[in-house]
C-alpha atoms as a PDB file:
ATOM      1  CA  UNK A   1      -8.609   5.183  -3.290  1.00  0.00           C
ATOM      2  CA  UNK A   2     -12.321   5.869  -3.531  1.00  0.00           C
ATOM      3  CA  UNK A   3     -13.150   5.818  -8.005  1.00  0.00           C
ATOM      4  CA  UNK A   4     -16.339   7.470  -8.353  1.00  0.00           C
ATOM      5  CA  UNK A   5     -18.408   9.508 -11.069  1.00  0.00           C
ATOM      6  CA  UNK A   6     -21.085  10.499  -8.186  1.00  0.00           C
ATOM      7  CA  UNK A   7     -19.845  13.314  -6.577  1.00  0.00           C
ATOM      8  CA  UNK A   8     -22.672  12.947  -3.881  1.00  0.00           C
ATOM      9  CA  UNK A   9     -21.560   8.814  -3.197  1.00  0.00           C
ATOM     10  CA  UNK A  10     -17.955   9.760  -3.451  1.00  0.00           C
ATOM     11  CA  UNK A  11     -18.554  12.401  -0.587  1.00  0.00           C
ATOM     12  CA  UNK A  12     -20.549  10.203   1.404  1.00  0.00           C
ATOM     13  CA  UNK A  13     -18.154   7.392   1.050  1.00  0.00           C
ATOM     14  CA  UNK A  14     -15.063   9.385   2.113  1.00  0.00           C
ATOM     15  CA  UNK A  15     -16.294  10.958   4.843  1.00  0.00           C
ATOM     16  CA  UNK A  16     -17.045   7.891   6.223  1.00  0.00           C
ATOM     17  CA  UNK A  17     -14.007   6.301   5.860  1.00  0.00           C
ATOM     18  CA  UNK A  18     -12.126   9.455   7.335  1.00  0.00           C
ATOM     19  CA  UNK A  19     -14.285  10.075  10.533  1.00  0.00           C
ATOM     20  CA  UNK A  20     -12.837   5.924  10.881  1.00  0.00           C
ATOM     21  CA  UNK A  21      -9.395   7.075  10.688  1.00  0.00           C
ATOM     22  CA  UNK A  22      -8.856   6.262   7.091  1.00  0.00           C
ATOM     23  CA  UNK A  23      -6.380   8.463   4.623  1.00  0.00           C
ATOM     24  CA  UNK A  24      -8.554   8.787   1.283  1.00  0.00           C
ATOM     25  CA  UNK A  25      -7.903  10.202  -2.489  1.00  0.00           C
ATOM     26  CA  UNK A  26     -11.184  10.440  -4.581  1.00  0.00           C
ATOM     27  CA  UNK A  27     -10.680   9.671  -8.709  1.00  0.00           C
ATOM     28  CA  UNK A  28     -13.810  10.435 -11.186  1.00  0.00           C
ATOM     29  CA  UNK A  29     -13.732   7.237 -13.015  1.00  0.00           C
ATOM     30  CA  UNK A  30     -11.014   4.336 -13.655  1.00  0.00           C
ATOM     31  CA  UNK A  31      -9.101   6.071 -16.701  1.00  0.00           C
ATOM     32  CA  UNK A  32      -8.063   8.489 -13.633  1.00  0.00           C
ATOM     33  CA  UNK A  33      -7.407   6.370 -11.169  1.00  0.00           C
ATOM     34  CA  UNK A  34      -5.238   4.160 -13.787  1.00  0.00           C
ATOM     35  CA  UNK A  35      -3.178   7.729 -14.019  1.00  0.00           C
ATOM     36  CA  UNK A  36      -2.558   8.324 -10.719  1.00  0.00           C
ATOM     37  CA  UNK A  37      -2.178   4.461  -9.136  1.00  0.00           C
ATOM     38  CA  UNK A  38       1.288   4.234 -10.561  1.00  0.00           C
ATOM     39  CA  UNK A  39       2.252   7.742  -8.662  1.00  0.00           C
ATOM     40  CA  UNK A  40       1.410   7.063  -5.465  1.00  0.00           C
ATOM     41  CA  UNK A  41       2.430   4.526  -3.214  1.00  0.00           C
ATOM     42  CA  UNK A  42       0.604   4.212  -0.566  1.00  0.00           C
ATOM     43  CA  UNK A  43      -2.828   3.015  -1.454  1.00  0.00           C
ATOM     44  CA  UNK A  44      -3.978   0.015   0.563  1.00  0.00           C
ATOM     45  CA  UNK A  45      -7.331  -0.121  -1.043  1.00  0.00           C
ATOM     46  CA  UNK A  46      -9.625   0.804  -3.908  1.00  0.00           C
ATOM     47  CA  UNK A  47     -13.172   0.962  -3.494  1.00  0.00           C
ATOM     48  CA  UNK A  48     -14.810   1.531  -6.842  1.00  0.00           C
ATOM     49  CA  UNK A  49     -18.413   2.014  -8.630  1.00  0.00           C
ATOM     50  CA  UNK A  50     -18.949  -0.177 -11.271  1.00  0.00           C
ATOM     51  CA  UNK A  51     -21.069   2.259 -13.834  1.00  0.00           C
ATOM     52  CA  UNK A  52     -18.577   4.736 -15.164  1.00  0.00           C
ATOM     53  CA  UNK A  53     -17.688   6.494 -18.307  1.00  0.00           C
ATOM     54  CA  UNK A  54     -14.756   5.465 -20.143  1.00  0.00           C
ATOM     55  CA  UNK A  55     -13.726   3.044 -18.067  1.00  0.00           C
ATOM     56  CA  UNK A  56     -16.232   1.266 -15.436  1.00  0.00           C
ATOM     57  CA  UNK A  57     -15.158  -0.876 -12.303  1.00  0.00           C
ATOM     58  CA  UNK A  58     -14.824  -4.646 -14.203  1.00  0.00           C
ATOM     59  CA  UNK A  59     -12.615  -2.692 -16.455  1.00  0.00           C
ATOM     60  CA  UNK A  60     -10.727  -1.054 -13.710  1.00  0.00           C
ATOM     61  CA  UNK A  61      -9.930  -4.197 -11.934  1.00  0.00           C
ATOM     62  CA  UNK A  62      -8.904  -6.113 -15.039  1.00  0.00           C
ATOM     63  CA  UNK A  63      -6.149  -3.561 -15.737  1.00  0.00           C
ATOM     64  CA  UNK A  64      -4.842  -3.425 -12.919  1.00  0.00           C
ATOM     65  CA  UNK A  65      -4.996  -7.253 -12.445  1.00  0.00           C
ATOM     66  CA  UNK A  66      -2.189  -6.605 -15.610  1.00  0.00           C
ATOM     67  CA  UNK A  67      -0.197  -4.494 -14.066  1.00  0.00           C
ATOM     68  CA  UNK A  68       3.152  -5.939 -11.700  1.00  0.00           C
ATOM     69  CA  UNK A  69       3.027  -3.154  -9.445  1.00  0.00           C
ATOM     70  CA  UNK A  70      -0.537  -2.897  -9.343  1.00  0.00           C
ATOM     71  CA  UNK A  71      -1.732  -6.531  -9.485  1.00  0.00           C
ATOM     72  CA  UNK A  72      -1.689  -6.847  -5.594  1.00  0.00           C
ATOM     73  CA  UNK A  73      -3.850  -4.125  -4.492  1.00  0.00           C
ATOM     74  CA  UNK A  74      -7.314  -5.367  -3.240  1.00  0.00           C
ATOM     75  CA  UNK A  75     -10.386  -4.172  -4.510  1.00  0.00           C
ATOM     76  CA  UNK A  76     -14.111  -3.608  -3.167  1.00  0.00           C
ATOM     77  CA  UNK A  77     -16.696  -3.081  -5.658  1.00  0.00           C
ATOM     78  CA  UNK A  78     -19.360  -0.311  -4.429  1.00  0.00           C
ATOM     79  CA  UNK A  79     -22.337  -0.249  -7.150  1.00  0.00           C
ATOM     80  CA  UNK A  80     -26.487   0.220  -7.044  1.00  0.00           C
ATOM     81  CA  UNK A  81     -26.260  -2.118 -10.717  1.00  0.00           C
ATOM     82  CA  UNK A  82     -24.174  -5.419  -9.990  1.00  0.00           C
ATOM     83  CA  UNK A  83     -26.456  -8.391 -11.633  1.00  0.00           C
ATOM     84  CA  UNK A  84     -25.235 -11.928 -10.963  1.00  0.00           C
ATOM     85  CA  UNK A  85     -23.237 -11.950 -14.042  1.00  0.00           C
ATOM     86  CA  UNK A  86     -21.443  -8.853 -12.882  1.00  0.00           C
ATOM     87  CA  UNK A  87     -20.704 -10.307  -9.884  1.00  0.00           C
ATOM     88  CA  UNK A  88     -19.079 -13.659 -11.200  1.00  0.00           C
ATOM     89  CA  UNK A  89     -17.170 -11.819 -13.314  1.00  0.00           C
ATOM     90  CA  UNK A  90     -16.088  -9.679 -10.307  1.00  0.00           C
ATOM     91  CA  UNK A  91     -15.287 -12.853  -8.224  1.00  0.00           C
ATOM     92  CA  UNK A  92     -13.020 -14.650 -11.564  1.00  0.00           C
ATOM     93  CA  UNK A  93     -11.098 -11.265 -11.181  1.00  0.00           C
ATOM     94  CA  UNK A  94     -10.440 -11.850  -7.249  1.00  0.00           C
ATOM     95  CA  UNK A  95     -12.649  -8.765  -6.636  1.00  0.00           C
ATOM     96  CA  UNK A  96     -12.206  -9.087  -2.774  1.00  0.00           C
ATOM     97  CA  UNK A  97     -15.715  -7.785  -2.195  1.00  0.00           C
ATOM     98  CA  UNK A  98     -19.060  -6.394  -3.884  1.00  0.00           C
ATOM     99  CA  UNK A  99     -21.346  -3.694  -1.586  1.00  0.00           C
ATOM    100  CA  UNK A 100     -25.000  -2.671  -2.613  1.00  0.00           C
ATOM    101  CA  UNK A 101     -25.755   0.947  -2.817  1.00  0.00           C
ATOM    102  CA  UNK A 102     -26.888   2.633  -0.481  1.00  0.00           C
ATOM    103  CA  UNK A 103     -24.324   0.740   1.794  1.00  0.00           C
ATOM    104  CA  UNK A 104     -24.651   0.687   5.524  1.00  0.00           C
ATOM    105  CA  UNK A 105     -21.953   2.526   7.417  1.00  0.00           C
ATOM    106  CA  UNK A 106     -21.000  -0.787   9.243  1.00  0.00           C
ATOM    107  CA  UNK A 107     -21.340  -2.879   6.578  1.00  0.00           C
ATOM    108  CA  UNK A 108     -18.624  -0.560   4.670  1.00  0.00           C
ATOM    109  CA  UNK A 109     -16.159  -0.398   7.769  1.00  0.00           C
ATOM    110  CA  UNK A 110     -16.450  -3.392   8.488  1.00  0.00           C
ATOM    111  CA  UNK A 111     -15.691  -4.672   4.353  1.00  0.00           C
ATOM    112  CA  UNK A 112     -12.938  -2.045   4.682  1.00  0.00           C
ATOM    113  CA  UNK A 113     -11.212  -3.947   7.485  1.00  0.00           C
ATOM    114  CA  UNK A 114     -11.629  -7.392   6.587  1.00  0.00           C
ATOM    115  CA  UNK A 115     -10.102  -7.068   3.297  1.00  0.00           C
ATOM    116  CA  UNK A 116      -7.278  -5.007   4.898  1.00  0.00           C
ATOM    117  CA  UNK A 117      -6.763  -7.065   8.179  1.00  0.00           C
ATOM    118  CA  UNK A 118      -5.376  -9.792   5.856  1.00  0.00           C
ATOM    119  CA  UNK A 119      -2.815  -8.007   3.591  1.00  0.00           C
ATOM    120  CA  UNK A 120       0.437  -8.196   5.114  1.00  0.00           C
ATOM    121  CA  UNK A 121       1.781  -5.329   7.003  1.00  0.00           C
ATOM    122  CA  UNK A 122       4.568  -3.186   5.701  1.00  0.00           C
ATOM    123  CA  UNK A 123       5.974  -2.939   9.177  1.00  0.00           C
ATOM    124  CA  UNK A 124       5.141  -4.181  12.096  1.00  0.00           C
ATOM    125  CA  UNK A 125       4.795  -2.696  15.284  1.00  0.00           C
ATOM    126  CA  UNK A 126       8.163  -2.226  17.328  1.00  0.00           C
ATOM    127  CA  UNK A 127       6.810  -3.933  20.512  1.00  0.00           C
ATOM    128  CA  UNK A 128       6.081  -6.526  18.444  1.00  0.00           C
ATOM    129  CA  UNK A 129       9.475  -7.202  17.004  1.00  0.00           C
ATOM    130  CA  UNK A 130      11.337  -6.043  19.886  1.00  0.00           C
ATOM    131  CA  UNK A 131       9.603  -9.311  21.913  1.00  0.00           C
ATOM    132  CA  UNK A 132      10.484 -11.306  18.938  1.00  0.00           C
ATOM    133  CA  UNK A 133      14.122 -10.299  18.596  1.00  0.00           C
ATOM    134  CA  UNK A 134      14.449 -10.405  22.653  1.00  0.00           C
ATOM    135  CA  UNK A 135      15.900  -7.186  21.962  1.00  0.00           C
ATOM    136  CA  UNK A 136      15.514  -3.473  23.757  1.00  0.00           C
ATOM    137  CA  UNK A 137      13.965  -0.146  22.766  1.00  0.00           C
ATOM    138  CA  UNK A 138      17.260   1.314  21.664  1.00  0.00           C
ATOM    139  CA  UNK A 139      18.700  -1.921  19.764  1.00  0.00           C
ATOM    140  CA  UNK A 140      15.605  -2.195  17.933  1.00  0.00           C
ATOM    141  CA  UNK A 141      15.804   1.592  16.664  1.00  0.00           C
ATOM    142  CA  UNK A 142      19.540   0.989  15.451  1.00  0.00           C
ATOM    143  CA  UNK A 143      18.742  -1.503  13.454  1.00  0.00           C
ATOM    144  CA  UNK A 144      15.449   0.382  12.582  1.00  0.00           C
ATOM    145  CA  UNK A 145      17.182   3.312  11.139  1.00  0.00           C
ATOM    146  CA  UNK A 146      20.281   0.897   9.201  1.00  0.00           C
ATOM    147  CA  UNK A 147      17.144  -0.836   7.718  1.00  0.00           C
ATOM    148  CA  UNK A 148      16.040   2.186   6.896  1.00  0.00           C
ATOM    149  CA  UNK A 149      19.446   3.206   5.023  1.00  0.00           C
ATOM    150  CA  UNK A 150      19.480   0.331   2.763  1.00  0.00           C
ATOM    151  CA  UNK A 151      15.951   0.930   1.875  1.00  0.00           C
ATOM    152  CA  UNK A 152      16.965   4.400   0.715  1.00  0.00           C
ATOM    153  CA  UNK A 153      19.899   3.765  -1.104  1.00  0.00           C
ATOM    154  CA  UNK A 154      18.417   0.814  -2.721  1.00  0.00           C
ATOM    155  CA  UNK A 155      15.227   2.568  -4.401  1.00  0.00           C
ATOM    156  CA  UNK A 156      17.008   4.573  -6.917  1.00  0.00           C
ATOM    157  CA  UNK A 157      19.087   1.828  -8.055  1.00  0.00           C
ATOM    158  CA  UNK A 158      15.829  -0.080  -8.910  1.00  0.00           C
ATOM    159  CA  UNK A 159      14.071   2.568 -10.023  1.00  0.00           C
ATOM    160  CA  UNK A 160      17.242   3.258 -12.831  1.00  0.00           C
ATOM    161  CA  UNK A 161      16.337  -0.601 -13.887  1.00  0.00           C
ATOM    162  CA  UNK A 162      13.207  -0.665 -13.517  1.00  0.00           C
ATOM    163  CA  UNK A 163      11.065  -1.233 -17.770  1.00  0.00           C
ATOM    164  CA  UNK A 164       9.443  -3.878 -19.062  1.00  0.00           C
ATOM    165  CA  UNK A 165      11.819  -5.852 -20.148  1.00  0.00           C
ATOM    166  CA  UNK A 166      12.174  -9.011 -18.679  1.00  0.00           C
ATOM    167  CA  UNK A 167      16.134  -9.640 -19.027  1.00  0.00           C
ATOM    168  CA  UNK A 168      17.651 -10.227 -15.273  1.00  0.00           C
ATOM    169  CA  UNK A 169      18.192  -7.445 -12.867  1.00  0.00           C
ATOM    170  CA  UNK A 170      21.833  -6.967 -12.443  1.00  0.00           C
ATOM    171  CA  UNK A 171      24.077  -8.443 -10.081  1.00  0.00           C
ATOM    172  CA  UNK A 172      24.530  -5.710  -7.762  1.00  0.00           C
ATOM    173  CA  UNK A 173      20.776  -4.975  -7.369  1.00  0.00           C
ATOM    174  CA  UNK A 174      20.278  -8.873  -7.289  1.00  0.00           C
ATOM    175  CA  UNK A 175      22.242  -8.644  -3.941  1.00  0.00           C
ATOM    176  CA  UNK A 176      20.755  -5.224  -2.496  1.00  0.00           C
ATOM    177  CA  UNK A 177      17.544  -6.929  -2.775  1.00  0.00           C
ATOM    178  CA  UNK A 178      18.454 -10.006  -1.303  1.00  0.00           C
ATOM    179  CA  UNK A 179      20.110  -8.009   1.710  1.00  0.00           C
ATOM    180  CA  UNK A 180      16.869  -6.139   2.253  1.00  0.00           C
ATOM    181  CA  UNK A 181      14.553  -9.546   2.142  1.00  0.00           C
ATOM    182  CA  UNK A 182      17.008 -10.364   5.385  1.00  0.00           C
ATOM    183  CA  UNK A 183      16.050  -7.301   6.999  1.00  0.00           C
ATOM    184  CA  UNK A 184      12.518  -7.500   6.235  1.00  0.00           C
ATOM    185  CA  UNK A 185      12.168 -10.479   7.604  1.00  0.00           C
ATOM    186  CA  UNK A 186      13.858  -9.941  10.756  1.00  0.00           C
ATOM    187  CA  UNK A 187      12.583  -6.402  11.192  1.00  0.00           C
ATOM    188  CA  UNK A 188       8.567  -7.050  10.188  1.00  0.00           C
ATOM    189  CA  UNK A 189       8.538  -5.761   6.823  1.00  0.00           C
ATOM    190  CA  UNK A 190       5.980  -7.676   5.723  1.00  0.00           C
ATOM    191  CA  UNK A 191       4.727  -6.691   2.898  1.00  0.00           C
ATOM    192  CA  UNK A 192       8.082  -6.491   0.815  1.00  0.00           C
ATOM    193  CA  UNK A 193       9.152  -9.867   2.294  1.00  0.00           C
ATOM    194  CA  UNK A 194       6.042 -11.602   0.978  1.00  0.00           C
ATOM    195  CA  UNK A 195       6.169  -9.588  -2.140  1.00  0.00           C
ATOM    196  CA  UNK A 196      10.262 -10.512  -2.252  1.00  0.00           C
ATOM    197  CA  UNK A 197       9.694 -14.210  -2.100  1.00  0.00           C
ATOM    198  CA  UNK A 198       6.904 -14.322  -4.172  1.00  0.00           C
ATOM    199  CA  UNK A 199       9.002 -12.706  -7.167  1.00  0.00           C
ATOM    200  CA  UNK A 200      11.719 -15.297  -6.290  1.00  0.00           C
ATOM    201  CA  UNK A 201      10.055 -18.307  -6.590  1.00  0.00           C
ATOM    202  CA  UNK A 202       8.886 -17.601  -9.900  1.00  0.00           C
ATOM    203  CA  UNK A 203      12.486 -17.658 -11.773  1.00  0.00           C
ATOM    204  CA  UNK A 204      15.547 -15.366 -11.424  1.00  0.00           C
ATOM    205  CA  UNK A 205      14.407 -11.325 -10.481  1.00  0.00           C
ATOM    206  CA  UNK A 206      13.964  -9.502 -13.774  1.00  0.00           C
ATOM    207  CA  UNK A 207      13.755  -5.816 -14.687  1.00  0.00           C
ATOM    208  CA  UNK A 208       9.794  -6.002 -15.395  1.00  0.00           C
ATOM    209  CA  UNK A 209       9.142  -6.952 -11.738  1.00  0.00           C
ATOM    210  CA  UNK A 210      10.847  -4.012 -10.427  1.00  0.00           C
ATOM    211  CA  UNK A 211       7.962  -1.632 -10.706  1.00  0.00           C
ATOM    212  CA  UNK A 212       5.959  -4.121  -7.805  1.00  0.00           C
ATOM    213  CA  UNK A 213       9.492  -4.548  -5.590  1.00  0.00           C
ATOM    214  CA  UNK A 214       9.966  -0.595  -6.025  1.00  0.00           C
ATOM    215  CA  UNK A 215       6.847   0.242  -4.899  1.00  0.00           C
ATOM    216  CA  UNK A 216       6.729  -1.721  -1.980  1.00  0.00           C
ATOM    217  CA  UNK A 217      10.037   0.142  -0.852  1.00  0.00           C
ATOM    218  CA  UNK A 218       8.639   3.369  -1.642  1.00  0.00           C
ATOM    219  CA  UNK A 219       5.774   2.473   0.680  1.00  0.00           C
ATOM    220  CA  UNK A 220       8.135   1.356   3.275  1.00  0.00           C
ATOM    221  CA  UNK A 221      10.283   4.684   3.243  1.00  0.00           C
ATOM    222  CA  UNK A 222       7.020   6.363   4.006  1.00  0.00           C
ATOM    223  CA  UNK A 223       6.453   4.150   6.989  1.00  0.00           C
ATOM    224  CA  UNK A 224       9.893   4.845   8.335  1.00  0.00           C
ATOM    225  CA  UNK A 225       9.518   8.760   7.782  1.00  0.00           C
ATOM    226  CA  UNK A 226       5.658   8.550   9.326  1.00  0.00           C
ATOM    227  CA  UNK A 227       7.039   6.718  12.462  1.00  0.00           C
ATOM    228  CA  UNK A 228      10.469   9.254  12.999  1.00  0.00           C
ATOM    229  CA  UNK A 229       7.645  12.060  12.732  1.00  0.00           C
ATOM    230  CA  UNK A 230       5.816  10.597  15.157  1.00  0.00           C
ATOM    231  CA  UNK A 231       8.417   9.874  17.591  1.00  0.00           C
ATOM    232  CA  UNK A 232       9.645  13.826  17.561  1.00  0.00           C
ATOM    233  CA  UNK A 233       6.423  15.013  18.156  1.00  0.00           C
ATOM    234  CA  UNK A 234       6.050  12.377  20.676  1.00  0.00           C
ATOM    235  CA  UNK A 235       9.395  13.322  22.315  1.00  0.00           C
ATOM    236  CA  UNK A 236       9.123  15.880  25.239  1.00  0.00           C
ATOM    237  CA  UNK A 237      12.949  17.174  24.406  1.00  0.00           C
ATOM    238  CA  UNK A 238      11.989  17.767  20.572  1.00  0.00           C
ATOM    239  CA  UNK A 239       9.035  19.104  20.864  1.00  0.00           C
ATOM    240  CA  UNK A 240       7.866  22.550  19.766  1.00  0.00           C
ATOM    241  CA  UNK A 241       8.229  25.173  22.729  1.00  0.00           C
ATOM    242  CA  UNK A 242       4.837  26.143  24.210  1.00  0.00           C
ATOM    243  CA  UNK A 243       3.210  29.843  23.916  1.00  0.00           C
ATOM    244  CA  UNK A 244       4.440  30.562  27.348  1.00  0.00           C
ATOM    245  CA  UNK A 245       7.853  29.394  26.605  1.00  0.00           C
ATOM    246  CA  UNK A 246       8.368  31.549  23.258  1.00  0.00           C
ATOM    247  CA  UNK A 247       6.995  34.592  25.112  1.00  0.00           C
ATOM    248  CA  UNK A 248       9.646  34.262  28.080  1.00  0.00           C
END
């Protein structure tokens, strides 16, 4: 997520993050980007400027630094007025980087994939846990797509609990959770295995926490639907019939 009152910097910056492969959404300032964050769940990264009306970049990151299922996202600070006082108050907020304007394309890319390179995955590749499990393309895919099952049933059962109350989770989600940490960890979920044991080790699950755990799952859905997508259009049998073909 690119927060940015300059519509000039916030063109610049997205184009070059796109022509790198990068997926982008743009926000005006932080009082939109703190209305939209808890919609989507899929944002990696925010880069944002620090001079902005109603709320500016320190303010942004504080928030969110507040918020369970928010807390975790890393941000980069982008700004042509961060003073050394700015700066150390960035750093107390575990800003995970600050960038002069006018910022060098490499210098930005580079940031970019530094800060993401060490935030866990939220799936690993299947080559990769295929040579870890010792186990073939086709075993890996069926327990792939049962993984993918009890991720699906499991999200609307948290999200039902989910508030901000911080009496326990109930039994019955208690153990769906618990199942899924299992998977995770053999499958390369990442991302919700880390979060999972995190959550875990500071007392007994409660509802409050659900908001972080449910977006992590969310996330993970998408990664399962991205990668069947893939694989179809990557599949000579499911593929789309050519021009040729249709006209025969």
């Amino acid at each position: 997520m690119i927060v940015e009152d300059n519509i000039v910097c916030a063109k610049l910056v997205e184009g070059l993050l796109q022509k790198a492969g990068y997926q982008t959404v743009v926000v005006n300032n932080g009082k939109e980007a703190l209305e939209l964050l808890p919609t989507l769940c899929n944002i990696h990264l925010v880069i944002t400027d620090y001079l902005m009306p109603e709320i500016n970049g320190i303010e942004l990151i504080q928030q969110l630094k507040m918020l369970p299922g928010l807390r975790d996202i890393p941000a980069i600070i982008l700004s042509a007025h961060c003073d050394i006082p700015t700066a150390k108050i960035a750093r107390g907020l575990h800003c995970n980087s600050i960038l002069v304007k006018p910022v060098k394309k490499e210098q930005l890319l580079e940031r970019v994939e530094q800060v993401l390179s060490v935030q866990p995955l939220v799936l690993r590749s299947k080559f990769d846990v295929s040579d870890t499990l010792q186990i073939g393309d086709e075993e890996y895919q069926e327990l792939s797509d049962m993984f993918a099952i009890q991720v699906n049933e499991t999200i609307p059962y948290a999200v039902l609990e989910e508030s901000t109350s911080n009496e326990p989770i109930s039994g019955a989600l208690n153990q769906s959770l618990g199942a899924l940490a299992e998977s995770a960890c053999l499958l390369g979920a990442d991302k919700f295995s880390s979060l999972y044991a995190k959550l875990l080790a500071e007392d007994a699950l409660t509802r409050s926490q659900l908001s972080a755990l449910v977006r992590a799952l969310q996330e993970l859905s998408l990664e399962f639907s991205a990668r069947r997508g893939s694989k179809k259009v990557n599949d000579p049998a499911k593929a789309p019939p050519s021009e040729e073909a249709s006209a025969a």
